[in-house]
N, C-alpha and C. Protein backbone atom coordinates (compact mmCIF):
# COMPACT_ATOMS: atom_id res chain seq x y z
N UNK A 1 -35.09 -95.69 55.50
CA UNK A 1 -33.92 -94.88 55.75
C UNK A 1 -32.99 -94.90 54.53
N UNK A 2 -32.81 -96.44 54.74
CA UNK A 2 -32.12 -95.90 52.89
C UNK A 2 -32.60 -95.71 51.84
N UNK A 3 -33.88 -95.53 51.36
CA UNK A 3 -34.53 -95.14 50.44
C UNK A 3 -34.68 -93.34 50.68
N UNK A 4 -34.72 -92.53 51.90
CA UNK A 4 -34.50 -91.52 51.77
C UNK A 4 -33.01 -90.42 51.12
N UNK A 5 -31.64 -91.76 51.30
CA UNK A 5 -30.63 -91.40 51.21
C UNK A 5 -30.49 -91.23 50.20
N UNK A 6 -31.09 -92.50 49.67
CA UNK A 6 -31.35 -92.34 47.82
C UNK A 6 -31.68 -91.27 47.17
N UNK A 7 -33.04 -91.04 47.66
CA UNK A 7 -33.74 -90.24 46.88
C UNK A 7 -32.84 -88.71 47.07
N UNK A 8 -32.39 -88.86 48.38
CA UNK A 8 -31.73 -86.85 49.43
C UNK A 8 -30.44 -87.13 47.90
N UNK A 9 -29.60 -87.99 47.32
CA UNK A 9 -28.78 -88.20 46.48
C UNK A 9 -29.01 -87.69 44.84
N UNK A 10 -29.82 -88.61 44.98
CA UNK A 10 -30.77 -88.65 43.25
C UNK A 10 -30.86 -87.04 43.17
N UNK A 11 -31.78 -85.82 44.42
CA UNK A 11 -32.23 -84.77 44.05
C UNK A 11 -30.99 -84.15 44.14
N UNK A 12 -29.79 -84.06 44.69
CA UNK A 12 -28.68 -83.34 44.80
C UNK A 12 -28.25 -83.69 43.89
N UNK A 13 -27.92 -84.57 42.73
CA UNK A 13 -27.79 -84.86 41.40
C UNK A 13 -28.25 -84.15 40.84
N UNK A 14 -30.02 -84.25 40.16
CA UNK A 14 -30.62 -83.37 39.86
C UNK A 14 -30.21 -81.78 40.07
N UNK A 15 -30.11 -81.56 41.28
CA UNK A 15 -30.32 -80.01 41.56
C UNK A 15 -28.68 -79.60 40.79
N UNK A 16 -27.92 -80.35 40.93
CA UNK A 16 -26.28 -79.84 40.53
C UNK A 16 -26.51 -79.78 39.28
N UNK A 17 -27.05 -80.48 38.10
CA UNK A 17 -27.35 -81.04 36.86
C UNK A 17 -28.04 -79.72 36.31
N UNK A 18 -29.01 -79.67 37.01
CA UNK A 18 -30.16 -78.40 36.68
C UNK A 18 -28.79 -76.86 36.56
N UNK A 19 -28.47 -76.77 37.61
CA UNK A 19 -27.40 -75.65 38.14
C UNK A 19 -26.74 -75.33 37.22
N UNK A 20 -25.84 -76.62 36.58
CA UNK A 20 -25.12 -76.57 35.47
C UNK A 20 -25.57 -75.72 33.86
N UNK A 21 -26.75 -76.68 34.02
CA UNK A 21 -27.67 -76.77 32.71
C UNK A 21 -28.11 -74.66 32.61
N UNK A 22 -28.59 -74.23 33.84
CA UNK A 22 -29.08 -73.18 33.77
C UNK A 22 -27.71 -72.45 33.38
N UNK A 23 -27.02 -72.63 34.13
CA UNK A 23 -25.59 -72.12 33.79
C UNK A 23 -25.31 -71.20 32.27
N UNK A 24 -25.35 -73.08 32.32
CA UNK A 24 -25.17 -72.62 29.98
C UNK A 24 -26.12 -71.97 29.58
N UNK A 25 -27.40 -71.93 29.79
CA UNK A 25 -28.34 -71.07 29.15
C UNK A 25 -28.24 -69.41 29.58
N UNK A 26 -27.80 -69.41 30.66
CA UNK A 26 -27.36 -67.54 31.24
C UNK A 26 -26.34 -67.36 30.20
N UNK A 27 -25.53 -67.97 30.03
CA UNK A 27 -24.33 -67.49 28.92
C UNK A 27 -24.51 -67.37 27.56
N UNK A 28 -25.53 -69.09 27.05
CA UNK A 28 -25.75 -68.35 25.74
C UNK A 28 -26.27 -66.92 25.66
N UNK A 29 -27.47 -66.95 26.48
CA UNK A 29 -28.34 -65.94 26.73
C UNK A 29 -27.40 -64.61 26.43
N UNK A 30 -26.30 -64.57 27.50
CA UNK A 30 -25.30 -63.22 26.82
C UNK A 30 -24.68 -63.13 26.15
N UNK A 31 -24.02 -63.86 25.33
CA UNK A 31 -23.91 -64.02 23.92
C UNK A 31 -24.57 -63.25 22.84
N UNK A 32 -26.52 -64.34 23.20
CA UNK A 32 -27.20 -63.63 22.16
C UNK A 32 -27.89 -61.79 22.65
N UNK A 33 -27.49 -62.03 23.46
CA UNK A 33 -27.99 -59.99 23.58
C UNK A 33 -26.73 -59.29 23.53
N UNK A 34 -25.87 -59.64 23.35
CA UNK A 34 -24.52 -58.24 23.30
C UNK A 34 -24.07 -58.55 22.15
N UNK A 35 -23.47 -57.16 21.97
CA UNK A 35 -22.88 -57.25 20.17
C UNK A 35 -21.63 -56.17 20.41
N UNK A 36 -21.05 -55.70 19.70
CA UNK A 36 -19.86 -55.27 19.75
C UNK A 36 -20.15 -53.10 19.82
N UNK A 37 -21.32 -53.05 19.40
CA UNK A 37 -21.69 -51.93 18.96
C UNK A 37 -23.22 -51.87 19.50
N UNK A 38 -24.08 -53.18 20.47
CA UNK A 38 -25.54 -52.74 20.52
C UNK A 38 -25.24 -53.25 21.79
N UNK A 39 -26.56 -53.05 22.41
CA UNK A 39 -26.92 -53.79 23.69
C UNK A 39 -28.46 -54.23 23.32
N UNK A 40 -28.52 -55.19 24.20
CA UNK A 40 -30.02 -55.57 23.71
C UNK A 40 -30.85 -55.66 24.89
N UNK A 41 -32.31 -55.20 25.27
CA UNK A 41 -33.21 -55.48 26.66
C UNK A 41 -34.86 -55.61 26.03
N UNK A 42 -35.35 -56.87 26.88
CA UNK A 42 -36.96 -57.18 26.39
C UNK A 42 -37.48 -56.07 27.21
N UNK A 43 -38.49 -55.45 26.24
CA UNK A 43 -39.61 -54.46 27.48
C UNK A 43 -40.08 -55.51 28.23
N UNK A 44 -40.76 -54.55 29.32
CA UNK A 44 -41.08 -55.62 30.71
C UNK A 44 -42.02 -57.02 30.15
N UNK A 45 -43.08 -56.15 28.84
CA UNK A 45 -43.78 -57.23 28.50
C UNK A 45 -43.43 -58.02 27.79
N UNK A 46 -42.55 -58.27 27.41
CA UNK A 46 -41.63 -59.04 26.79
C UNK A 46 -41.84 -59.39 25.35
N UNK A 47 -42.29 -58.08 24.74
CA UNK A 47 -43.16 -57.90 23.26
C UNK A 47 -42.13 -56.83 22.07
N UNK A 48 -41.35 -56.40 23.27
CA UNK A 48 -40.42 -55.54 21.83
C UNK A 48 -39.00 -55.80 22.40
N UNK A 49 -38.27 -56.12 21.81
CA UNK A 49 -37.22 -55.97 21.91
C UNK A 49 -36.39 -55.04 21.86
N UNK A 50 -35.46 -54.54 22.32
CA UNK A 50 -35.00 -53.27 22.13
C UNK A 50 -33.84 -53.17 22.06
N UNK A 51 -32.63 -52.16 20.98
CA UNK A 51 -30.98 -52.54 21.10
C UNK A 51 -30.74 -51.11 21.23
N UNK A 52 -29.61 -50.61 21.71
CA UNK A 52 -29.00 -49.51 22.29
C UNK A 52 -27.75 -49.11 21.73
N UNK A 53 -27.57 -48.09 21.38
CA UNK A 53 -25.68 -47.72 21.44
C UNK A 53 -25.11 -47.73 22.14
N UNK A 54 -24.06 -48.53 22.20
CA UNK A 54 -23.10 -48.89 23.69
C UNK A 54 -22.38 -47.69 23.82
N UNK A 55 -22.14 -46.87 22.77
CA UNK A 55 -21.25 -45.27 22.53
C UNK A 55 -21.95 -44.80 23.34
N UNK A 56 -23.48 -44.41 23.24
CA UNK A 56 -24.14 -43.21 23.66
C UNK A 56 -25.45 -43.64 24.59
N UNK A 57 -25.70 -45.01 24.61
CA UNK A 57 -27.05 -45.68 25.23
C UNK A 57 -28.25 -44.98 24.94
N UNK A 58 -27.96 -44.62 23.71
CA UNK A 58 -29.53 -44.59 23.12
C UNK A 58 -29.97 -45.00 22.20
N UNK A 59 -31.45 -44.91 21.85
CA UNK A 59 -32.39 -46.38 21.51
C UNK A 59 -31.99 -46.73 19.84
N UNK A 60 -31.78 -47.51 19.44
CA UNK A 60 -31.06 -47.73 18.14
C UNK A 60 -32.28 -48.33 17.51
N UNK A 61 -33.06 -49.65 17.73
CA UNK A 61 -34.09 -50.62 17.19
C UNK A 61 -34.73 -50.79 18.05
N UNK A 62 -36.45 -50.83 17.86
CA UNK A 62 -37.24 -51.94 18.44
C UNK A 62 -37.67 -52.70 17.16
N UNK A 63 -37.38 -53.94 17.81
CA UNK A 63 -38.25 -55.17 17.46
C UNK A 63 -39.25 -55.67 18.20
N UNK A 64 -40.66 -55.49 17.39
CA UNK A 64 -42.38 -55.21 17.79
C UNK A 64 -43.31 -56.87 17.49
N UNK A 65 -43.09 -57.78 18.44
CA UNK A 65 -43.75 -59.29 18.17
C UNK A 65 -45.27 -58.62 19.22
N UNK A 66 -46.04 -57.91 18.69
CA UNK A 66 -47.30 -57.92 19.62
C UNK A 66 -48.11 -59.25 19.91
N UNK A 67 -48.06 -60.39 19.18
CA UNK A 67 -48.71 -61.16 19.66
C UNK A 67 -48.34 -63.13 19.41
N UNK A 68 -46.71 -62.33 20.15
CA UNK A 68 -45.92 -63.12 20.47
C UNK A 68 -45.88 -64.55 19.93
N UNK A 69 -45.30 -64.27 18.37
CA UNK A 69 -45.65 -65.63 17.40
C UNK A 69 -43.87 -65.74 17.35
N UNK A 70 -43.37 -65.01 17.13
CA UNK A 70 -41.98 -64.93 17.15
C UNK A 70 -41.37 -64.48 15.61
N UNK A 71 -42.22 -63.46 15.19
CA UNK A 71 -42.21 -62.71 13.82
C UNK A 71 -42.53 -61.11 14.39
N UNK A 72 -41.42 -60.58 14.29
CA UNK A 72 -41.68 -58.54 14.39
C UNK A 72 -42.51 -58.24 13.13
N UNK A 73 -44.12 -57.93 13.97
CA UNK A 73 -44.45 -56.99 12.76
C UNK A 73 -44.01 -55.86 12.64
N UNK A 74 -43.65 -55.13 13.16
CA UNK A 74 -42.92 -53.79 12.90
C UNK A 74 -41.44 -54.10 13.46
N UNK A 75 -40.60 -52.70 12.80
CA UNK A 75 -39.16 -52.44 13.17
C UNK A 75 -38.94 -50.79 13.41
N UNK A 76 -38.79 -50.35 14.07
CA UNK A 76 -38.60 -48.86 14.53
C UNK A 76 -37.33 -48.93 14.40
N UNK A 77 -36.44 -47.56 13.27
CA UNK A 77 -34.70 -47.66 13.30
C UNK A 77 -34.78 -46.59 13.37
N UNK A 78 -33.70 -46.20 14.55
CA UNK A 78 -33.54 -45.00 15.00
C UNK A 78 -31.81 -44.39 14.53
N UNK A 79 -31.64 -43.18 14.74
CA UNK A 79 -30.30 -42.87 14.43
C UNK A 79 -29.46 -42.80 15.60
N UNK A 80 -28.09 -42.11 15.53
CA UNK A 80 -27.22 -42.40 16.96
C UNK A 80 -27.61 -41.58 17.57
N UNK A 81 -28.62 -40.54 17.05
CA UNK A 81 -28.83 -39.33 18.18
C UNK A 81 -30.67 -39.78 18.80
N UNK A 82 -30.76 -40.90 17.98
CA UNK A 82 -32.09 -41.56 19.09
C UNK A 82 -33.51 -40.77 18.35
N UNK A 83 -33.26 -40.27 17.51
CA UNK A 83 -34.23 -40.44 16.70
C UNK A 83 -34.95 -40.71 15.52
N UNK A 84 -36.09 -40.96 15.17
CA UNK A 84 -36.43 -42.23 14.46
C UNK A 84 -36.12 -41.98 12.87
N UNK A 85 -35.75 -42.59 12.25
CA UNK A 85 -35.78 -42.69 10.94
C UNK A 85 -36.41 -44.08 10.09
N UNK A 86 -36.60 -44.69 10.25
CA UNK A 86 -37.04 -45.62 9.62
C UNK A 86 -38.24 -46.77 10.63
N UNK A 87 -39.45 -46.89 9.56
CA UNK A 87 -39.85 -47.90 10.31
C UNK A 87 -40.74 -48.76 9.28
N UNK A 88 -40.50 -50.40 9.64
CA UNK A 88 -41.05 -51.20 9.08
C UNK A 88 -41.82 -51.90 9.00
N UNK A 89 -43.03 -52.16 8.37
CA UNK A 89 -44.16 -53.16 8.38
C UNK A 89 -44.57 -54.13 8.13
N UNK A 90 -44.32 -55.59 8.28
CA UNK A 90 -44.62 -56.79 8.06
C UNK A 90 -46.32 -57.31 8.28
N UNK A 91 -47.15 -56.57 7.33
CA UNK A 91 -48.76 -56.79 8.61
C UNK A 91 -49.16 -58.21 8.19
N UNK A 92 -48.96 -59.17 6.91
CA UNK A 92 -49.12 -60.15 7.18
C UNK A 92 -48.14 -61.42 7.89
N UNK A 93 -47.07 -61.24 8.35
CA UNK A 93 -45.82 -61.75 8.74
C UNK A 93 -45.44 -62.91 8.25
N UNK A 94 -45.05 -62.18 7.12
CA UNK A 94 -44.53 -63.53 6.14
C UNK A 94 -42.94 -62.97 6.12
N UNK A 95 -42.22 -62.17 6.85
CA UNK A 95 -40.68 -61.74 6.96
C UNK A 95 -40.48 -60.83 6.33
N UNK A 96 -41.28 -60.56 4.83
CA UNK A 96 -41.40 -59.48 4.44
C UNK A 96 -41.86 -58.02 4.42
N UNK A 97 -41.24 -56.90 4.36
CA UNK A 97 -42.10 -55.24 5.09
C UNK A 97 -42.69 -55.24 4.04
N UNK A 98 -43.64 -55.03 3.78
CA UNK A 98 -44.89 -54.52 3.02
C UNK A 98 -44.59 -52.65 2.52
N UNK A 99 -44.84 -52.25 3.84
CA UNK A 99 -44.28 -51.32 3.79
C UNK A 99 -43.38 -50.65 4.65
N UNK A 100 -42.47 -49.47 4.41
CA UNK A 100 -41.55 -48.63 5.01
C UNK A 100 -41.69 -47.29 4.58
N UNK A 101 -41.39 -46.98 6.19
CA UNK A 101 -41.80 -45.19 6.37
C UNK A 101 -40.08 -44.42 6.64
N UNK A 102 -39.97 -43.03 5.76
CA UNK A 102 -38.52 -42.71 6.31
C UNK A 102 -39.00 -41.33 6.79
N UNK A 103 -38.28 -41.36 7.61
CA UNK A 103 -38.01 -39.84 8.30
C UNK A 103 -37.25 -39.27 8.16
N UNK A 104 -37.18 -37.57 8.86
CA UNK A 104 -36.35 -36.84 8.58
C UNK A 104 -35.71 -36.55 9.93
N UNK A 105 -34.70 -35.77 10.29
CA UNK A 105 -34.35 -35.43 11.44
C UNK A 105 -35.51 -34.94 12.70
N UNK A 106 -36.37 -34.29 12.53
CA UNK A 106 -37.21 -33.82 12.97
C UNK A 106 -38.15 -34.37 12.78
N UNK A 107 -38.15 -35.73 13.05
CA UNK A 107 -39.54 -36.36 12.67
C UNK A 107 -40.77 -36.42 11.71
N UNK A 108 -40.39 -36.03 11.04
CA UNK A 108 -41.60 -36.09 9.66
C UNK A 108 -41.62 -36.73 8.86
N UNK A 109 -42.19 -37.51 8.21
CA UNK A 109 -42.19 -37.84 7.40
C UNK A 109 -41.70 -38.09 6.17
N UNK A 110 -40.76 -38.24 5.60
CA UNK A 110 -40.35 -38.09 3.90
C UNK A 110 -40.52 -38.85 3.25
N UNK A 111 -41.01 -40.10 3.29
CA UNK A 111 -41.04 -40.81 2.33
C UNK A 111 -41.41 -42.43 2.74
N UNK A 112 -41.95 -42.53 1.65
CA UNK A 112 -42.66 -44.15 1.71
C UNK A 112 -42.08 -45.26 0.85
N UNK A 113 -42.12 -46.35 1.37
CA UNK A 113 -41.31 -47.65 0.71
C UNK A 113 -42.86 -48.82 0.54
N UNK A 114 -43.23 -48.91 -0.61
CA UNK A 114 -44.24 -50.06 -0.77
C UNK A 114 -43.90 -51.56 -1.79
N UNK A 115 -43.83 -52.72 -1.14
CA UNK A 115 -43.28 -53.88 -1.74
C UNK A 115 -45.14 -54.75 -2.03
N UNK A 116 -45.58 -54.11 -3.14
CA UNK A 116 -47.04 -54.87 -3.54
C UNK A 116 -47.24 -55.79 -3.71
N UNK A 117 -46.11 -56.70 -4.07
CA UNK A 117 -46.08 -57.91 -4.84
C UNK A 117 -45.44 -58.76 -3.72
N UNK A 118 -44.71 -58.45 -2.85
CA UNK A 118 -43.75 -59.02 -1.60
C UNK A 118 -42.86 -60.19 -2.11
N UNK A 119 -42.09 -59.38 -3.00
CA UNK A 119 -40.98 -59.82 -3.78
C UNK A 119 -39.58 -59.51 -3.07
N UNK A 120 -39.61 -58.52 -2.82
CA UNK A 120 -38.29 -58.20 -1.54
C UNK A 120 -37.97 -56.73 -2.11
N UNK A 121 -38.45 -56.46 -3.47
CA UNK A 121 -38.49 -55.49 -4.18
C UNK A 121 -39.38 -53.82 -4.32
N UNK A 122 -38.97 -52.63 -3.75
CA UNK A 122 -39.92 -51.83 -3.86
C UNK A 122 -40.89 -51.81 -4.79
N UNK A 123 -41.62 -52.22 -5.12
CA UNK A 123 -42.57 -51.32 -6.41
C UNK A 123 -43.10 -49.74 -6.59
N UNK A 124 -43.16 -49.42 -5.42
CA UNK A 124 -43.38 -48.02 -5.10
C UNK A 124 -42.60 -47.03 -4.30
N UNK A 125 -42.33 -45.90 -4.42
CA UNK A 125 -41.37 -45.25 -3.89
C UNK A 125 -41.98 -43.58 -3.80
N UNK A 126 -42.55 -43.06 -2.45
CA UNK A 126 -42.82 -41.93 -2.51
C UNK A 126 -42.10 -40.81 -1.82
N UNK A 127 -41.83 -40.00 -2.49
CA UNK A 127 -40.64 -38.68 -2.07
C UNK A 127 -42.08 -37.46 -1.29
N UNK A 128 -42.02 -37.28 -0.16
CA UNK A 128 -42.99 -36.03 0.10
C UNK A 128 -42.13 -34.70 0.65
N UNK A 129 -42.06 -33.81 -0.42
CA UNK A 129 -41.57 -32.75 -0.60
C UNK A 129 -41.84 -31.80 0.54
N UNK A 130 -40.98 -30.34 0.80
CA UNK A 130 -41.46 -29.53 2.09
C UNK A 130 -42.75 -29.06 1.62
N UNK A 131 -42.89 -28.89 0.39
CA UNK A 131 -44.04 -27.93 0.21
C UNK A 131 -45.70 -28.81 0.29
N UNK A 132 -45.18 -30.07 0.70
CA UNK A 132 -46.67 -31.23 0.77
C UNK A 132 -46.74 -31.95 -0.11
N UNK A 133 -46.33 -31.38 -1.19
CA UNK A 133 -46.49 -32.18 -3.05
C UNK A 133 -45.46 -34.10 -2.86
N UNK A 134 -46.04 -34.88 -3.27
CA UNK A 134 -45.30 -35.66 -3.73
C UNK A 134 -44.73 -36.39 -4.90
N UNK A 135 -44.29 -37.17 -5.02
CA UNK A 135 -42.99 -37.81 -6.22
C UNK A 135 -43.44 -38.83 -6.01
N UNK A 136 -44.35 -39.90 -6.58
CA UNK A 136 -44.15 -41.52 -6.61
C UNK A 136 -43.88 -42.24 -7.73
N UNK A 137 -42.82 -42.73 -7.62
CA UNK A 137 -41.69 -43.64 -8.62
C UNK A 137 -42.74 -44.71 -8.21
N UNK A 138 -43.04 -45.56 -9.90
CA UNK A 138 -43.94 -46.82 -9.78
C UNK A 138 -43.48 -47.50 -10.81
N UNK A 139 -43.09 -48.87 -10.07
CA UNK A 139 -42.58 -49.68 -10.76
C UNK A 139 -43.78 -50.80 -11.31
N UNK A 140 -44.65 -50.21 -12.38
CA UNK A 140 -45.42 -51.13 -12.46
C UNK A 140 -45.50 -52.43 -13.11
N UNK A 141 -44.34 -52.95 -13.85
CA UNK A 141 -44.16 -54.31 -14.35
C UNK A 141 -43.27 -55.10 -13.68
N UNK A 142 -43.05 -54.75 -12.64
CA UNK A 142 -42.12 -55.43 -11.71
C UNK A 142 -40.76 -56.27 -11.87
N UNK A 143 -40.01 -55.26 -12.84
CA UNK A 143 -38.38 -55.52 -13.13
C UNK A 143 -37.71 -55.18 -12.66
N UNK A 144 -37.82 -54.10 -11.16
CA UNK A 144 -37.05 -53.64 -10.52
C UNK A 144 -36.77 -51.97 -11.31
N UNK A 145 -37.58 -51.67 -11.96
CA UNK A 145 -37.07 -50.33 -12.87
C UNK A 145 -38.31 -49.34 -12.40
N UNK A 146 -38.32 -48.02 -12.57
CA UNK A 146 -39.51 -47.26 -11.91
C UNK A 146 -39.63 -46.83 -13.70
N UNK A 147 -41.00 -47.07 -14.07
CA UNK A 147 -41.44 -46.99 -15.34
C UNK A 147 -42.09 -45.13 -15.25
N UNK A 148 -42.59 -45.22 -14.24
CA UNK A 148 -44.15 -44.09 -13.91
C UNK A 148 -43.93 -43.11 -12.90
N UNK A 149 -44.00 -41.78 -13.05
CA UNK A 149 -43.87 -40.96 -11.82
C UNK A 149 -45.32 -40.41 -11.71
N UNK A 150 -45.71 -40.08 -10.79
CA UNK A 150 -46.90 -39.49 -10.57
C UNK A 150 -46.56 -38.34 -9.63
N UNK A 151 -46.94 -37.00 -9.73
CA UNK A 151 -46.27 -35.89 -9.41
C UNK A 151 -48.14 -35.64 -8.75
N UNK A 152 -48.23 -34.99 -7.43
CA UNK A 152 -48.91 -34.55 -6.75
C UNK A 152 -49.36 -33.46 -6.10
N UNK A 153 -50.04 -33.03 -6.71
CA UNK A 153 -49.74 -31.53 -5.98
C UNK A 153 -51.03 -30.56 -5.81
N UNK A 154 -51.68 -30.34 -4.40
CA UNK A 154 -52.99 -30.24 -4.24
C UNK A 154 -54.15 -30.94 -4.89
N UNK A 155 -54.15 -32.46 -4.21
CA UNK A 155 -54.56 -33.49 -4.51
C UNK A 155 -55.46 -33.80 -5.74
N UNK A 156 -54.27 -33.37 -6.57
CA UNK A 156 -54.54 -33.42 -8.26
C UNK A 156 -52.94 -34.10 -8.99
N UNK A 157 -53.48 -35.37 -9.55
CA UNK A 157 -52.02 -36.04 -10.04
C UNK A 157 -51.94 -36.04 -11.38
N UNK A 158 -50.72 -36.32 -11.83
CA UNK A 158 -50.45 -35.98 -13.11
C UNK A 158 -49.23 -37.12 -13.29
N UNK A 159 -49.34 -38.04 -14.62
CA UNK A 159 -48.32 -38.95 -14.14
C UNK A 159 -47.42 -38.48 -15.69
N UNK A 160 -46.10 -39.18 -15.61
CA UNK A 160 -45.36 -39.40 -16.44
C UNK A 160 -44.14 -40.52 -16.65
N UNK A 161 -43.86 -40.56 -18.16
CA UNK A 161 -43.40 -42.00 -18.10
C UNK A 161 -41.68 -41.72 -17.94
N UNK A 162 -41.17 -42.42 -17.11
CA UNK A 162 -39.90 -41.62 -17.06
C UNK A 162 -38.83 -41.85 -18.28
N UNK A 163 -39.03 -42.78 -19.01
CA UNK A 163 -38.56 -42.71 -20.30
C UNK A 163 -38.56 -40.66 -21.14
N UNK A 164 -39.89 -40.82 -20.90
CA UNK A 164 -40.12 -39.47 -21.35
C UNK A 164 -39.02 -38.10 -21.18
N UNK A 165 -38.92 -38.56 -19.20
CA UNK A 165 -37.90 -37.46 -18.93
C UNK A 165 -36.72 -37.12 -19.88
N UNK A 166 -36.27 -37.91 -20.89
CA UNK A 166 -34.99 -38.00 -20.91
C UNK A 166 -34.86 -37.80 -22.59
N UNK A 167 -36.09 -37.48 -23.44
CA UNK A 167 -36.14 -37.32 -24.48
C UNK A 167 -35.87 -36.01 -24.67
């Protein structure tokens, strides 16, 4: 009998302790998902993260952990009107995007961001024009300077040194 009183004690300890404890973790918890300007919600599978405009509640970022290491290989950035402009690629997940894709209002495509060296630094930079043709700025000695353009146009390239431009 008194060893039950004990124990009916000990777990109402416990259970108040636990109560508490969960407590603080619901709060950090809202802390870390609200921001002054986002909202934040896990998809059901609990693999992208997702933040919102508190202005307009639409989709601002996903953050993409497919196989839940706790590194986004991708980043989807959207604008305030919820559609996409930017997205980023980490495929070996070392924190760094490898590469980045930009968009246009209407979803297309414009342009490519390539970091070869995964320095934090573009090395490559491609402009794709309305007419299909593209512009790639190449930074090939890796000083942060675009040395090389390569101009594209019905998949026939032609490069030049951009020094050149300016003679």
């Amino acid at each position: 009998m008194k060893l039950q009183r004990i124990l009916i004690i000990l777990l109402a300890i416990i259970s108040i302790g636990l109560g508490i404890y969960s407590y603080g973790l619901s709060e950090t918890n809202k802390k870390l998902t609200e921001s002054k300007n986002f909202r934040f919600d896990w998809s059901p599978s609990q693999e992208i993260l997702m933040s919102y405009w508190k202005n307009n509640n639409k989709l601002s970022d996903q953050f993409i952990d497919r196989n839940f290491d706790h590194n986004y290989e991708r980043i989807n950035t959207y604008t305030t009107f919820g559609k996409i402009f930017q997205t980023c690629y980490d495929k070996n997940e070392d924190g760094i995007f490898e590469k980045i894709n930009i968009f246009n209002s209407i979803d297309e495509k414009v342009g490519t961001c390539i970091d070869s060296d995964e320095d934090g630094a573009i090395d490559q930079f491609t402009l794709i024009l309305d007419n299909g043709n593209e512009l790639i700025f190449l930074d090939s000695d890796m000083d942060g300077r675009y040395e090389k353009i390569h101009f594209t146009k019905d998949n026939k390239t032609s490069e030049i040194l951009t020094e050149k431009l300016f003679e």
